[in-house]
Protein backbone atom coordinates (compact mmCIF):
# COMPACT_ATOMS: atom_id res chain seq x y z
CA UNK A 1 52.73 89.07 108.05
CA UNK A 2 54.71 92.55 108.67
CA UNK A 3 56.38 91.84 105.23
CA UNK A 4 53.09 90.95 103.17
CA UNK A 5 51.98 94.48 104.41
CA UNK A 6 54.72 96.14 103.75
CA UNK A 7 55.15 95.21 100.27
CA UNK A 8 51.14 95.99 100.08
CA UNK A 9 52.15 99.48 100.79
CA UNK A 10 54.99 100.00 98.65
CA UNK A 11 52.49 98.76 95.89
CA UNK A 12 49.86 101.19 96.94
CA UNK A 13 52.61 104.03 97.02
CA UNK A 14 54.19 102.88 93.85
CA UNK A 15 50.31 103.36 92.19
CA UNK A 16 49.47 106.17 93.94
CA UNK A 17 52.54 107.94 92.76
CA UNK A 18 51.92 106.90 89.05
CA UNK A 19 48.56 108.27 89.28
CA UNK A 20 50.01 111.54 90.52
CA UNK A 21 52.72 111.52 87.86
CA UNK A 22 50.20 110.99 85.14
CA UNK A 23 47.72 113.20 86.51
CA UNK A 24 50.06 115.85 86.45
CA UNK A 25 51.77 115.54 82.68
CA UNK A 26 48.13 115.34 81.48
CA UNK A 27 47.40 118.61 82.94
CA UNK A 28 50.55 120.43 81.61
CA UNK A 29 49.87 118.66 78.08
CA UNK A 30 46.28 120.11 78.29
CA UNK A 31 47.42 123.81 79.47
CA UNK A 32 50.98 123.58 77.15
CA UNK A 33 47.66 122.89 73.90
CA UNK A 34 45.37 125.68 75.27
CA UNK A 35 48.64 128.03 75.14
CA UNK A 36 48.85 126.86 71.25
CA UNK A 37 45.65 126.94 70.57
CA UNK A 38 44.94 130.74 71.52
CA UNK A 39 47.56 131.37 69.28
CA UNK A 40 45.98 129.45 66.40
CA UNK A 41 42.50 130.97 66.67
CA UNK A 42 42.47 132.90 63.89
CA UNK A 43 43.32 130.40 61.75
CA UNK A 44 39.59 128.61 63.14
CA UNK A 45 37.88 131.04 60.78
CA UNK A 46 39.36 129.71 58.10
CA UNK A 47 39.71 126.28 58.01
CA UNK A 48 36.35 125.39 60.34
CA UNK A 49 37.31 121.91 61.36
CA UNK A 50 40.65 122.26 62.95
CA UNK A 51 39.16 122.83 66.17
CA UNK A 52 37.63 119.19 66.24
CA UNK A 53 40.19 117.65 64.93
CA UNK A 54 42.67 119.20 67.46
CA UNK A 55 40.81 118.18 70.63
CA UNK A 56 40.36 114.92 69.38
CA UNK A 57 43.77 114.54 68.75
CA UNK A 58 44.40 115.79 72.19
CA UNK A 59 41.93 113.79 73.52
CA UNK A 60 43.48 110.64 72.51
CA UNK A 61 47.00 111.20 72.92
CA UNK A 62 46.63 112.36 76.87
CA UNK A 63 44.67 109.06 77.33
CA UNK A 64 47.47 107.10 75.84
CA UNK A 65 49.90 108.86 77.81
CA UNK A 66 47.99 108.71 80.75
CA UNK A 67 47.56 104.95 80.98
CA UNK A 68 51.54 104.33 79.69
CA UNK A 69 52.75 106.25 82.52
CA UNK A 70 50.44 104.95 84.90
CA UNK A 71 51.69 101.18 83.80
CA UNK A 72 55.23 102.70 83.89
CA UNK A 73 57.61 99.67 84.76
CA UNK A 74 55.89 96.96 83.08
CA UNK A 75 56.05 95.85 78.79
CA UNK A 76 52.44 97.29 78.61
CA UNK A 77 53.85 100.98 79.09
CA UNK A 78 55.81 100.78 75.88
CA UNK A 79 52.90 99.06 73.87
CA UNK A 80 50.87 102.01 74.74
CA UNK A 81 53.65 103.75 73.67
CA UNK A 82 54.19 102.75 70.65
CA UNK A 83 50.17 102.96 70.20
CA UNK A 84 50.88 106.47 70.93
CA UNK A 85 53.40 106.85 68.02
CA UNK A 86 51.21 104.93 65.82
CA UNK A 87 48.19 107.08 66.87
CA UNK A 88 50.15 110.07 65.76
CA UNK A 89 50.93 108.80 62.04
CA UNK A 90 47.63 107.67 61.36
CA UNK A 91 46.16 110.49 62.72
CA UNK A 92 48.38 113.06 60.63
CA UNK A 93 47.79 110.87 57.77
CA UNK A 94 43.81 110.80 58.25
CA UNK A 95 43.66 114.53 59.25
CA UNK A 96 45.84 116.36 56.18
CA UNK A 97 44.65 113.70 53.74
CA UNK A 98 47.51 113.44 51.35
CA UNK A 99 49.26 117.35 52.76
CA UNK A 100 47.83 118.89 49.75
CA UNK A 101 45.48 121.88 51.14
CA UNK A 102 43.75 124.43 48.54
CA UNK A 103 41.56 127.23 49.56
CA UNK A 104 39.67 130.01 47.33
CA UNK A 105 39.76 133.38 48.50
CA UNK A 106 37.27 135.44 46.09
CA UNK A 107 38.62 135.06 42.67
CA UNK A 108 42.45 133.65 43.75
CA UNK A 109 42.81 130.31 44.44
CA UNK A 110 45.55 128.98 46.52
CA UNK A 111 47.00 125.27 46.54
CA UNK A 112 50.01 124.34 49.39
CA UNK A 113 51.69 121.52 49.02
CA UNK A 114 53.04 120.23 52.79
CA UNK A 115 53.51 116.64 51.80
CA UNK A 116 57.24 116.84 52.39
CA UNK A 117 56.78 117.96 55.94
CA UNK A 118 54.57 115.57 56.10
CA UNK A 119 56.81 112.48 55.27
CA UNK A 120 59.26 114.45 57.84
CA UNK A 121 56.89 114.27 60.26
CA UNK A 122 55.75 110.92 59.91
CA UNK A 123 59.56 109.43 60.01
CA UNK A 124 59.64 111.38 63.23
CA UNK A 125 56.68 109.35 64.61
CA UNK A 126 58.58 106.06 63.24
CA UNK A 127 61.67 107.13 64.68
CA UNK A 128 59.14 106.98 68.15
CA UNK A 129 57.93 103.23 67.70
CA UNK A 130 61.54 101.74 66.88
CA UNK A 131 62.50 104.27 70.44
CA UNK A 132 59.80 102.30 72.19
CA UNK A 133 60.42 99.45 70.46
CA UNK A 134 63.94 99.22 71.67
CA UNK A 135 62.69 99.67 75.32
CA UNK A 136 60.68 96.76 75.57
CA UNK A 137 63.30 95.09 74.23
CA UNK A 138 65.64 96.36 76.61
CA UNK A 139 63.02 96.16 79.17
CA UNK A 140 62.58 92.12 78.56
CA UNK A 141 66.38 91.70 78.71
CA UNK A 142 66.14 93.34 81.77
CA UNK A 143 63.90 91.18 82.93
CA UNK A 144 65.58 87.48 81.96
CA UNK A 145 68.67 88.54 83.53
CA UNK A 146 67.17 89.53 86.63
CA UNK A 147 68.71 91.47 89.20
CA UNK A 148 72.62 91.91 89.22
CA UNK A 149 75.00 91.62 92.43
């Protein structure tokens, strides 16, 4: 009976403490893109949108982090991770539609190309789902060997 509620309060501690921990690197991510975003301001007046599309992105990807570190220690922490990673690709993809960006400024019109940074940063967020895809694996060979002497 002692046991049962022993183990009942290591699980309560163990949740309590990954609430806490997620809790906290959501509110650092949040204050860490408030920092950014005074510096990118500015940048608001000209390109109207980039507000919305930050905080959504934002949004998202402290939910996602949120609930894979609050199921930190089971496989469903690194399929919300590599959700996460995913989220980021499709996102970048969806948000600079094709990295091309042209603007008109009276009679001068200006065209940017970013499409190679944005290959770079999309095999960055690839490089993030084969990382969490080798810790599930990992974690699952953890798992069938079960616990060493």
């Amino acid at each position: 009976m002692a046991e049962n509620a022993n183990k009942r309060n290591l699980l309560v501690r163990s949740i309590v403490w990954r609430a806490i921990k997620a809790a906290v690197k959501a509110v650092l991510f949040y204050a860490i893109y408030l920092l950014i975003w005074s510096f990118l301001v500015p940048i608001s007046e000209y390109v109207p949108a980039i507000q919305q599309i930050a905080e959504t992105f934002v949004a998202v990807y402290i939910v996602l982090m949120m609930i894979g570190e609050f199921t930190s220690g089971t496989i469903y922490a690194q399929a919300f991770n590599v959700a996460r990673a995913l989220f980021v690709i499709a996102y970048l993809l969806m948000s600079v539609q094709g990295g091309v960006f042209s603007m008109s400024f009276g009679g001068v019109s200006l065209m940017v190309d970013l499409s190679f940074l944005m290959v770079f940063a999309m095999l960055l967020g690839l490089l993030g789902v084969a990382r969490s895809i080798m810790q599930a694996i990992n974690y699952l060979a953890q798992k069938a060997e079960g616990p060493s002497i």
